[in-house]
PDB file of N, CA and C in Angstrom:
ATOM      1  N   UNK A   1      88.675 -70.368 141.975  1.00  0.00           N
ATOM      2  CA  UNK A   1      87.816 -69.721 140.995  1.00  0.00           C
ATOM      3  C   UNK A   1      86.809 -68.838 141.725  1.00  0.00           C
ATOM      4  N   UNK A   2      86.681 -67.325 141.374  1.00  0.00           N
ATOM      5  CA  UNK A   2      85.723 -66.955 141.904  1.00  0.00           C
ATOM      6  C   UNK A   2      84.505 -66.764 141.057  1.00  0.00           C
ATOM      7  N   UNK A   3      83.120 -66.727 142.340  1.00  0.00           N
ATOM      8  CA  UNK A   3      81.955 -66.663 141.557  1.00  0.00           C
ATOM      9  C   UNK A   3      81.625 -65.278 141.131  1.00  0.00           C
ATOM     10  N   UNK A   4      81.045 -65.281 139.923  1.00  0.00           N
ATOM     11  CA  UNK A   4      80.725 -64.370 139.227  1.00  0.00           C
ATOM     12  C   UNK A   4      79.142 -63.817 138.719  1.00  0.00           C
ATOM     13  N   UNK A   5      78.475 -65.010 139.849  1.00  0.00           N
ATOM     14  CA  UNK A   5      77.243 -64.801 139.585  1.00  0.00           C
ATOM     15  C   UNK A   5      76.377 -63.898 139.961  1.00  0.00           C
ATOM     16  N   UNK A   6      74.897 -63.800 139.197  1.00  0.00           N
ATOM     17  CA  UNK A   6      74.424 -62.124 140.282  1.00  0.00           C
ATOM     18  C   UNK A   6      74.162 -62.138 141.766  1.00  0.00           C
ATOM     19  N   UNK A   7      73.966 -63.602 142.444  1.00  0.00           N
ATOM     20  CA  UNK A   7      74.273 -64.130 143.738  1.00  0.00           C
ATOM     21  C   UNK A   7      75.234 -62.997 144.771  1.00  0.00           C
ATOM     22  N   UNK A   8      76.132 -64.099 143.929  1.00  0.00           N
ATOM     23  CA  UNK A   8      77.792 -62.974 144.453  1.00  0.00           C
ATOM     24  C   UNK A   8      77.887 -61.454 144.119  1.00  0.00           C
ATOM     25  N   UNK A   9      76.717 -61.291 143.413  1.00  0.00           N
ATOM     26  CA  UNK A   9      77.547 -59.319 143.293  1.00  0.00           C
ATOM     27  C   UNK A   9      76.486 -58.805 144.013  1.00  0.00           C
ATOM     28  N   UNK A  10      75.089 -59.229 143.949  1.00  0.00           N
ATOM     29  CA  UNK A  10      74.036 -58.369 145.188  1.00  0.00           C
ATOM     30  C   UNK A  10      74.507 -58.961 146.655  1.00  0.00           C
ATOM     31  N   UNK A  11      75.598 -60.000 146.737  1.00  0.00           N
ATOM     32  CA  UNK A  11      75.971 -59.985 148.288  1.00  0.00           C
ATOM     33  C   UNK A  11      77.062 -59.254 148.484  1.00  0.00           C
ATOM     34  N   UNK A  12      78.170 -58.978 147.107  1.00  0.00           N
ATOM     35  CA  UNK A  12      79.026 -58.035 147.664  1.00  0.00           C
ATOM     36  C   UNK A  12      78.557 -56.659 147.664  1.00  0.00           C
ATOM     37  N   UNK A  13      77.365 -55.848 147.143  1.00  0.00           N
ATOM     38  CA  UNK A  13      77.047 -54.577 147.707  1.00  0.00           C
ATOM     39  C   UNK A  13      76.280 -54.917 148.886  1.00  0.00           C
ATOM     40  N   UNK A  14      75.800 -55.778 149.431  1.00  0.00           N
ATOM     41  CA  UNK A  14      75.010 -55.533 150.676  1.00  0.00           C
ATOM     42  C   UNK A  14      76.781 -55.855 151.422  1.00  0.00           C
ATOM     43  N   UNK A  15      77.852 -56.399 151.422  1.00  0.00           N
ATOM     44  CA  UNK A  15      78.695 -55.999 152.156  1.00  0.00           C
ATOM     45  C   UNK A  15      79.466 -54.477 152.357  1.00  0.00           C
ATOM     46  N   UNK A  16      79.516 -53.908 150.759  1.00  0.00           N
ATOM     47  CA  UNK A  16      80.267 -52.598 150.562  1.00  0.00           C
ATOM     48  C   UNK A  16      78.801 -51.656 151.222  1.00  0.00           C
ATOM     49  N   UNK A  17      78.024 -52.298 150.648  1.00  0.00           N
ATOM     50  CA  UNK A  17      76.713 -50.931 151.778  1.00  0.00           C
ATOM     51  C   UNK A  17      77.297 -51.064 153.393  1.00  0.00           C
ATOM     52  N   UNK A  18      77.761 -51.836 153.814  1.00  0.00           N
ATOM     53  CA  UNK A  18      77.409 -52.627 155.255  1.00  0.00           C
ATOM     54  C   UNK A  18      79.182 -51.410 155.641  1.00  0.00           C
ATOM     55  N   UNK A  19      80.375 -51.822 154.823  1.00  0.00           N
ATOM     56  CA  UNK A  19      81.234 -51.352 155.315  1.00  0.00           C
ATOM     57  C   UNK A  19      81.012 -49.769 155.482  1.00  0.00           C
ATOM     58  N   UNK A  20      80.214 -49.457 154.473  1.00  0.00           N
ATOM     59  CA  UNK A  20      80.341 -47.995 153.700  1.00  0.00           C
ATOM     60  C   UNK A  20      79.305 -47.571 155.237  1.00  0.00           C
ATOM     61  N   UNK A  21      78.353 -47.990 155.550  1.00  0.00           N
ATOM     62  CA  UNK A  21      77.602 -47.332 157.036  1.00  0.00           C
ATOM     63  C   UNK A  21      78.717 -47.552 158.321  1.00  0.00           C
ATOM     64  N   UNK A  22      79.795 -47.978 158.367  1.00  0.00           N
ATOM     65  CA  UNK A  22      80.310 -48.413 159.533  1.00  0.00           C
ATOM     66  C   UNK A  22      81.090 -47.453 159.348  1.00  0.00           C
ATOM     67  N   UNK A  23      81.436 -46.315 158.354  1.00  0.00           N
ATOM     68  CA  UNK A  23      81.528 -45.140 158.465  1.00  0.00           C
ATOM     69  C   UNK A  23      80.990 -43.868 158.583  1.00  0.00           C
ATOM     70  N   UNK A  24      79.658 -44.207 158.134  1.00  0.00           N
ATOM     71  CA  UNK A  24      78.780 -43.069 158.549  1.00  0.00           C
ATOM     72  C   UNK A  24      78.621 -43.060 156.974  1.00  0.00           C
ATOM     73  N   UNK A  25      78.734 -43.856 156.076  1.00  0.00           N
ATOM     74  CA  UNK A  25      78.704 -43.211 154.653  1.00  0.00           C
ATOM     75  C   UNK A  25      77.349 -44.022 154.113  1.00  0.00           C
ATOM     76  N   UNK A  26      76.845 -43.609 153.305  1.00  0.00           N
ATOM     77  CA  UNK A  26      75.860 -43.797 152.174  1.00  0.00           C
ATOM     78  C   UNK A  26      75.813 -43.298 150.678  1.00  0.00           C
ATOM     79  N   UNK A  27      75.587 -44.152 150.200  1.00  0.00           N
ATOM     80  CA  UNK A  27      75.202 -44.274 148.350  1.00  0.00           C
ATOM     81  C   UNK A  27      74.639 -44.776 147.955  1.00  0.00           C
ATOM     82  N   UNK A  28      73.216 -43.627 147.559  1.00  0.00           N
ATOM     83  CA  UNK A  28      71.962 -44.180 147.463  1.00  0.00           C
ATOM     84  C   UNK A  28      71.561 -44.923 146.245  1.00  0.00           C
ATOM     85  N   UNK A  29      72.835 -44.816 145.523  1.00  0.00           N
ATOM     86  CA  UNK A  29      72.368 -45.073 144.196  1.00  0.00           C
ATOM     87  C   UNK A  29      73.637 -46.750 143.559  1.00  0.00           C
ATOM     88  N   UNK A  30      73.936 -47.286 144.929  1.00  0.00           N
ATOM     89  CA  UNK A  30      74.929 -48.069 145.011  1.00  0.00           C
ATOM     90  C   UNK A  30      74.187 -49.762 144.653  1.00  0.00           C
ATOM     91  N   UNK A  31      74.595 -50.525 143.817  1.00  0.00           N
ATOM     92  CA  UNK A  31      73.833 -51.652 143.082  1.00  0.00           C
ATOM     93  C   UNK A  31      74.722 -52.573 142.446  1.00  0.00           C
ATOM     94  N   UNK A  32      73.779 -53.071 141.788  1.00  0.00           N
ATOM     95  CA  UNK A  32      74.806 -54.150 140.761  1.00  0.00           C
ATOM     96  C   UNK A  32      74.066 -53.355 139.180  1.00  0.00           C
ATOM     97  N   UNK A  33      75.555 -53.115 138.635  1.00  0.00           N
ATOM     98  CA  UNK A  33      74.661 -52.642 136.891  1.00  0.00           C
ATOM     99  C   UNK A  33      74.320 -54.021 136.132  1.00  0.00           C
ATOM    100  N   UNK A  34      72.877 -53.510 136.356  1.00  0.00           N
ATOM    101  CA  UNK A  34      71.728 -54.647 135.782  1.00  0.00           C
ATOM    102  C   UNK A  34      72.556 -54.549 134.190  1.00  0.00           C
ATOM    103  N   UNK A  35      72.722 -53.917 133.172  1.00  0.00           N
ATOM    104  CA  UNK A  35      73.098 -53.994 131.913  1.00  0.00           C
ATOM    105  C   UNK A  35      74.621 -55.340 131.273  1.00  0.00           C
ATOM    106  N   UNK A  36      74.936 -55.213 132.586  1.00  0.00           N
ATOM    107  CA  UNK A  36      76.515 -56.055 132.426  1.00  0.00           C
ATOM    108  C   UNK A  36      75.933 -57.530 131.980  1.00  0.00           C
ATOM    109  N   UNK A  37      75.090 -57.816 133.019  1.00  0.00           N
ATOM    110  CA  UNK A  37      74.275 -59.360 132.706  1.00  0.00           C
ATOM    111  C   UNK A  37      73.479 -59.705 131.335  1.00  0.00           C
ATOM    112  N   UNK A  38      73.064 -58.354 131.278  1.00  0.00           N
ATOM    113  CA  UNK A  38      72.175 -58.589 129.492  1.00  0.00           C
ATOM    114  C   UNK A  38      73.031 -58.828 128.338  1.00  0.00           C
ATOM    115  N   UNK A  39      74.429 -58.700 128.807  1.00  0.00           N
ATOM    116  CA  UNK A  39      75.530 -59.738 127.240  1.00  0.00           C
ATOM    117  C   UNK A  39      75.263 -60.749 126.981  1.00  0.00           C
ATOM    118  N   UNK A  40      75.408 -61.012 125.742  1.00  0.00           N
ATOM    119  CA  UNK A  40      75.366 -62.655 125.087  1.00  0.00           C
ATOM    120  C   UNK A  40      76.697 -63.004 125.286  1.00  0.00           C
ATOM    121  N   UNK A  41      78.183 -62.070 125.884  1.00  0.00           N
ATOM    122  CA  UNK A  41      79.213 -62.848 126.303  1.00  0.00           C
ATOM    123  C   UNK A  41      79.002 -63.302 127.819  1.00  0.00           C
ATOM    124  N   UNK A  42      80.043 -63.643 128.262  1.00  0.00           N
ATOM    125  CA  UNK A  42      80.277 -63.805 130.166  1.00  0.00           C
ATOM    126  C   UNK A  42      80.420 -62.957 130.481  1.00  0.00           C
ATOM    127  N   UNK A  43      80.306 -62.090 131.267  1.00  0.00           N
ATOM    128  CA  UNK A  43      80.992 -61.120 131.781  1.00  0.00           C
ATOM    129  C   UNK A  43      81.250 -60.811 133.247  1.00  0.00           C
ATOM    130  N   UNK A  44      81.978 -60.262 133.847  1.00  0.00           N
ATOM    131  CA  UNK A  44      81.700 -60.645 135.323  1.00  0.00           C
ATOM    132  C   UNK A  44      80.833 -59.262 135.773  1.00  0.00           C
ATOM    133  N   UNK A  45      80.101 -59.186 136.080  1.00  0.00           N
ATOM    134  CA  UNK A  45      79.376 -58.306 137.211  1.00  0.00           C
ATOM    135  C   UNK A  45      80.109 -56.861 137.528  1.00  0.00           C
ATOM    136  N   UNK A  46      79.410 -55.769 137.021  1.00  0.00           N
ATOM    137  CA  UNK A  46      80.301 -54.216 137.826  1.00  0.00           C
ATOM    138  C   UNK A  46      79.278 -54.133 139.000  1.00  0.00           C
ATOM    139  N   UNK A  47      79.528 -53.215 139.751  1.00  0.00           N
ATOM    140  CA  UNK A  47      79.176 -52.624 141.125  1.00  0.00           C
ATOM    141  C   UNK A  47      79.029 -51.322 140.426  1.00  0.00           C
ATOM    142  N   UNK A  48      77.521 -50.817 141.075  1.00  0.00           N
ATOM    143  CA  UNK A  48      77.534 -49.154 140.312  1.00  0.00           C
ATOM    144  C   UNK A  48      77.765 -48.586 141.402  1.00  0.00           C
ATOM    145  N   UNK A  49      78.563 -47.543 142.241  1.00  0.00           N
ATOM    146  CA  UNK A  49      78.819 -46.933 142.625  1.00  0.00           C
ATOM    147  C   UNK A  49      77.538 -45.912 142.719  1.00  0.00           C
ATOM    148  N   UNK A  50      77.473 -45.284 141.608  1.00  0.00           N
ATOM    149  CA  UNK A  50      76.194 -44.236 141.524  1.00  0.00           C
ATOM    150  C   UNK A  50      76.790 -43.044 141.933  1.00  0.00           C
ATOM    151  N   UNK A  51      76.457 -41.719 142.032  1.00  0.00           N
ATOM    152  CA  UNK A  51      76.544 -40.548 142.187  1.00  0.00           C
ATOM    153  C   UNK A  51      76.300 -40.143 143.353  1.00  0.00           C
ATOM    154  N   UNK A  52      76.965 -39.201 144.116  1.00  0.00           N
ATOM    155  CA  UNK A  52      77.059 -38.980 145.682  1.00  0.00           C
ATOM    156  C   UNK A  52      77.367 -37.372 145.399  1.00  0.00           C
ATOM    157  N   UNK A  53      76.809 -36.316 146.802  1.00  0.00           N
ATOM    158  CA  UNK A  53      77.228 -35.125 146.892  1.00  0.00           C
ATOM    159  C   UNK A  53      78.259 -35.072 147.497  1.00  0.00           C
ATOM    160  N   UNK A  54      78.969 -33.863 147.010  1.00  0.00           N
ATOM    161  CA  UNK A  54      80.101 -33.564 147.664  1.00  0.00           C
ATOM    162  C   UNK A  54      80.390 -33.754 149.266  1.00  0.00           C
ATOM    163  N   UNK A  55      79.642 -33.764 150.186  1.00  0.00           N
ATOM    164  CA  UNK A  55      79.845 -34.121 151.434  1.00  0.00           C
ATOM    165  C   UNK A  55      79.912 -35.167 151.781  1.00  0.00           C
ATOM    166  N   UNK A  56      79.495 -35.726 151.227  1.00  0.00           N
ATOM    167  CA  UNK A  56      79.353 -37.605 151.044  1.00  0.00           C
ATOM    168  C   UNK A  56      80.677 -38.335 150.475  1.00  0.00           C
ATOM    169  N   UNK A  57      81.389 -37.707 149.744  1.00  0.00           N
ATOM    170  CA  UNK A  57      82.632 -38.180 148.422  1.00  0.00           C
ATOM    171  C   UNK A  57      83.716 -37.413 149.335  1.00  0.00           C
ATOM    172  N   UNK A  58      83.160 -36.187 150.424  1.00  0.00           N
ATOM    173  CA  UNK A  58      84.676 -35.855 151.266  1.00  0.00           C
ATOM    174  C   UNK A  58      84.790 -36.957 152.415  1.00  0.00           C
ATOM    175  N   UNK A  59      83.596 -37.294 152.759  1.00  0.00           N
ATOM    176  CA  UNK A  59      83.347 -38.602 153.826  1.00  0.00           C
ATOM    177  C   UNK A  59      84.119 -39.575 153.555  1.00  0.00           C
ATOM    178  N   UNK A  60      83.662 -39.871 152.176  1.00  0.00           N
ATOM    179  CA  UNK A  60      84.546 -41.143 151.644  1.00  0.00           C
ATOM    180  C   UNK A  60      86.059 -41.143 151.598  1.00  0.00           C
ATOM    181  N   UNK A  61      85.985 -39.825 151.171  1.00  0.00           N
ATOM    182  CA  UNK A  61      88.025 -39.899 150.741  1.00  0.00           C
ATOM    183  C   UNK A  61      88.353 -39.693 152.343  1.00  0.00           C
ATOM    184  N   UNK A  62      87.387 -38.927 153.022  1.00  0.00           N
ATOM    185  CA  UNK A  62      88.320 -39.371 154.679  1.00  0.00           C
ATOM    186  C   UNK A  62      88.456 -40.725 155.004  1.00  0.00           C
ATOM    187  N   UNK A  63      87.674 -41.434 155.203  1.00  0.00           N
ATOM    188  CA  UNK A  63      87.846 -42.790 155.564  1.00  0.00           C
ATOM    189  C   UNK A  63      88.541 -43.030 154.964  1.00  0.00           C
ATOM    190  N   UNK A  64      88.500 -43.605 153.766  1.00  0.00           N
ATOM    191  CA  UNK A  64      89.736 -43.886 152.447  1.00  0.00           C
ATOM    192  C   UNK A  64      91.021 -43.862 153.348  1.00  0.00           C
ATOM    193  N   UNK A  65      91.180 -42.415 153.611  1.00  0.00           N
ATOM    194  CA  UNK A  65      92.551 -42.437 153.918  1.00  0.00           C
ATOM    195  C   UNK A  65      92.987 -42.604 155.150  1.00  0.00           C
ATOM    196  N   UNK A  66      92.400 -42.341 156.302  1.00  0.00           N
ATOM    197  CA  UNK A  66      92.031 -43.081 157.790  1.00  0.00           C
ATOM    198  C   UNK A  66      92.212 -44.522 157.754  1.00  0.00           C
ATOM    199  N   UNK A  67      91.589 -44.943 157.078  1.00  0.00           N
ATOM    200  CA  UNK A  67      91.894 -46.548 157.010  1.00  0.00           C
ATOM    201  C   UNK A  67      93.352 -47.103 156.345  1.00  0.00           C
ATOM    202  N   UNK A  68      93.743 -46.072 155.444  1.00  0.00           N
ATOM    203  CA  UNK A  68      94.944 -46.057 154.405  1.00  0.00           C
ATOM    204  C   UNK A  68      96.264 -46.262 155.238  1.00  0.00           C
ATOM    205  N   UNK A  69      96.014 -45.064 156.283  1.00  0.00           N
ATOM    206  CA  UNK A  69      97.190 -44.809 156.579  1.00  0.00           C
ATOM    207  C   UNK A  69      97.816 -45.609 157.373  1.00  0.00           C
TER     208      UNK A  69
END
């Protein structure tokens, strides 16, 4: 069973921050969306990504695919 708590999702962006610099990459606007938790259902936790400039999102799709291949 995995955890789904806000525990587990502010430790998996301090890991995706952690991988995302071991490329040289940053996203400043990278979090847990606080709104997912304010349901009266369960829900599991999104990761906001957030908005990045174009030099930043060509960074990414390089690695992406560096690592891909």
């Amino acid at each position: 069973m995995h955890d789904h708590s806000p525990e587990a999702a502010d430790a998996c962006v301090e890991e995706l921050r952690a991988a995302l610099a071991a490329h040289g990459i940053r996203l400043p606007s990278l979090g847990v969306d606080v709104p997912t938790f304010a349901s009266r259902y369960p829900a599991r936790p999104l990761i906001a990504l957030g908005n990045c400039n174009l030099l930043t999102a060509r960074a990414l799709t390089a690695a992406l695919r560096r690592d891909g291949a």
